[in-house]
Protein backbone atom coordinates (compact mmCIF):
# COMPACT_ATOMS: atom_id res chain seq x y z
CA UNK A 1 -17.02 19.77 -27.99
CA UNK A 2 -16.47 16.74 -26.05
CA UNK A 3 -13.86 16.72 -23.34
CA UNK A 4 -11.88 13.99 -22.24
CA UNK A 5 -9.64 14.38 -18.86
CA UNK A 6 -6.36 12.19 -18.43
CA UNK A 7 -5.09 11.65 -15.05
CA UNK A 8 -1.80 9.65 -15.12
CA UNK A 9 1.81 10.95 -13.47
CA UNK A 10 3.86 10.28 -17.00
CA UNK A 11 4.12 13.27 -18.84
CA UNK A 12 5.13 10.76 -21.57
CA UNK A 13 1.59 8.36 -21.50
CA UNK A 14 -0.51 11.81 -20.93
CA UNK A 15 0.98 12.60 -24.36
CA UNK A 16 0.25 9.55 -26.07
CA UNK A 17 -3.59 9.29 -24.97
CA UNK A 18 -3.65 13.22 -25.63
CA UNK A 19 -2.78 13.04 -29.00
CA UNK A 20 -4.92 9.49 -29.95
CA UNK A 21 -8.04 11.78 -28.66
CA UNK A 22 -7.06 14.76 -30.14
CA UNK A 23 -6.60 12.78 -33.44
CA UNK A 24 -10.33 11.55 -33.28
CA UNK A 25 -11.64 15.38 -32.60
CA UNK A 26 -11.93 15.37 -29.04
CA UNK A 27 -10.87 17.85 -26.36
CA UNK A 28 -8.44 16.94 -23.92
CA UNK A 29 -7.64 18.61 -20.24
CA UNK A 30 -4.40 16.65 -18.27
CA UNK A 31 -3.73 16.13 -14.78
CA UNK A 32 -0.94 14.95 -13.39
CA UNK A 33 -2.32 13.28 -10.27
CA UNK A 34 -5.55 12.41 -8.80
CA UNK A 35 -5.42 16.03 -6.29
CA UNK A 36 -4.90 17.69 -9.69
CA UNK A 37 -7.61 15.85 -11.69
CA UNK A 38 -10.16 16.16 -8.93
CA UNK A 39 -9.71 20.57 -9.02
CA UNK A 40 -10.26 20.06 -12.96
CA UNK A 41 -13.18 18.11 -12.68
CA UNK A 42 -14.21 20.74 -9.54
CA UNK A 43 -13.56 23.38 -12.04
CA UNK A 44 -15.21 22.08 -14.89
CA UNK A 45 -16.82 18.67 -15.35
CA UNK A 46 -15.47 16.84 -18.22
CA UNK A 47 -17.95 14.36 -20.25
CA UNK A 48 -15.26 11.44 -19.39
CA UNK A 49 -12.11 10.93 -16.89
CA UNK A 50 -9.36 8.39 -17.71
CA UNK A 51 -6.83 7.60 -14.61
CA UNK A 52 -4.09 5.43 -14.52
CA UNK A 53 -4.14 4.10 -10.39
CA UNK A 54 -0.54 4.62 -8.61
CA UNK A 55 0.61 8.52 -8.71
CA UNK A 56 1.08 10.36 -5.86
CA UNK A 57 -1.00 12.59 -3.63
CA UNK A 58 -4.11 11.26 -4.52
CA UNK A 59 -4.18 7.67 -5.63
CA UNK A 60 -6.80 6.59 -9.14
CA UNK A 61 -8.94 4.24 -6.77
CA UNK A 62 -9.50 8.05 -4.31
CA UNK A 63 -10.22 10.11 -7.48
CA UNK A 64 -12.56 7.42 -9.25
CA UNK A 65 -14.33 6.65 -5.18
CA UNK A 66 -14.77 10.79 -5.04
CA UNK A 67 -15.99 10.98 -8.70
CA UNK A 68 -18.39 8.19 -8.22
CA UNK A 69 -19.58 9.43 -4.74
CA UNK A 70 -20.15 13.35 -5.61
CA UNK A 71 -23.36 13.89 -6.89
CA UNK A 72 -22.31 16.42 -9.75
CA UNK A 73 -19.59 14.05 -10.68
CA UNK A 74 -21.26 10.82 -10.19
CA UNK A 75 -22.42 9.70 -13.84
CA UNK A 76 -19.61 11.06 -15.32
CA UNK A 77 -17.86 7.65 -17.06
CA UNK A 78 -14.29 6.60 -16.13
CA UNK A 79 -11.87 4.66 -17.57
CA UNK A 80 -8.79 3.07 -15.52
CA UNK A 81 -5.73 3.10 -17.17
CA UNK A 82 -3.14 0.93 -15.47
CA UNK A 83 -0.07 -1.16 -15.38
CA UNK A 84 -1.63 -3.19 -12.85
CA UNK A 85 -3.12 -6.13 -14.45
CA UNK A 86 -3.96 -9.05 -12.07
CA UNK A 87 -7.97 -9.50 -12.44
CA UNK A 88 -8.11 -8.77 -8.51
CA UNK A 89 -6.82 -5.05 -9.66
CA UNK A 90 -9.43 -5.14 -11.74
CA UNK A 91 -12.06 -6.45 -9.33
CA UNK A 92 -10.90 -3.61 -7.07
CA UNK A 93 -11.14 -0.82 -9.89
CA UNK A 94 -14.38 -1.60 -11.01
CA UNK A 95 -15.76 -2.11 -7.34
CA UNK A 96 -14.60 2.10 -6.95
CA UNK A 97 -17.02 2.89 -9.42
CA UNK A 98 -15.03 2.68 -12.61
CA UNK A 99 -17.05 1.87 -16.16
CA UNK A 100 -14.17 0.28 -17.47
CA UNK A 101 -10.28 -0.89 -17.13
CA UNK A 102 -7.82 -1.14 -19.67
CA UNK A 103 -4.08 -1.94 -19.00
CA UNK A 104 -1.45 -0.54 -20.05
CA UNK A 105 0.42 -1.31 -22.40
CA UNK A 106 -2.48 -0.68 -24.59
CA UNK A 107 -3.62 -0.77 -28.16
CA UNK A 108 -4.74 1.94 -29.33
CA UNK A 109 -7.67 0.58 -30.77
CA UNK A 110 -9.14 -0.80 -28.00
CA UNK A 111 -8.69 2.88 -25.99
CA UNK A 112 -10.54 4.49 -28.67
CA UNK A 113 -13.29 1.80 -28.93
CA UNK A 114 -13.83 2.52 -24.86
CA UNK A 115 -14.10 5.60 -25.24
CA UNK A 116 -16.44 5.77 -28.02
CA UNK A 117 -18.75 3.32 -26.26
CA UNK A 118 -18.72 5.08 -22.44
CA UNK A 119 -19.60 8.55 -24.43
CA UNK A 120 -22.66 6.68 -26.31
CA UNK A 121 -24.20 5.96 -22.98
């Protein structure tokens, strides 16, 4: 089974992506900030990590720079999910290592089509 993590502090947006996954057969594991989603990934390497950017303890641009810089992590695909949407936040995203941004608020469509795509490679 494929597992998708989802890193964001809203209970409320973990939800929504939760259930858009779940709805397309795909496991999901949730984190509520980057400290948490790095001891999942520690635990248990998911086959993709979506993270939103600003939550507390650990910030998405940490978690995506640790993900992309651990050598059991590193070619694991993730997505940045954020409400930040100027293109230098998406410079800056991509430059940490991410595989692709979307921001939020998104269409559901084009979070599934992402994700489909980042687990074909």
């Amino acid at each position: 089974m494929t597992t998708v993590l989802i890193v964001d502090d809203s209970g409320m947006l973990r939800e929504m992506i939760s259930e858009l996954l779940k709805k397309q057969g795909l496991d999901v594991v949730l984190a509520c900030d980057g400290l948490e989603g790095k001891e999942q990934i520690e635990a248990k390497i998911p086959d993709l990590v979506i993270t939103d950017l600003i939550m507390p303890r650990m910030n998405g641009y940490e978690l995506c720079r640790w993900i992309k810089g651990n050598p059991k992590s590193q070619n694991l695909p993730v997505i940045v999910c954020s409400t930040k949407n100027e293109e230098f936040d998406r410079y800056w995203g991509m430059k940490q290592g991410a595989d692709a941004y979307i921001t939020k608020p998104f269409r559901p469509a084009e979070m599934l089509e992402t994700v489909k795509q980042l687990l074909r490679k």
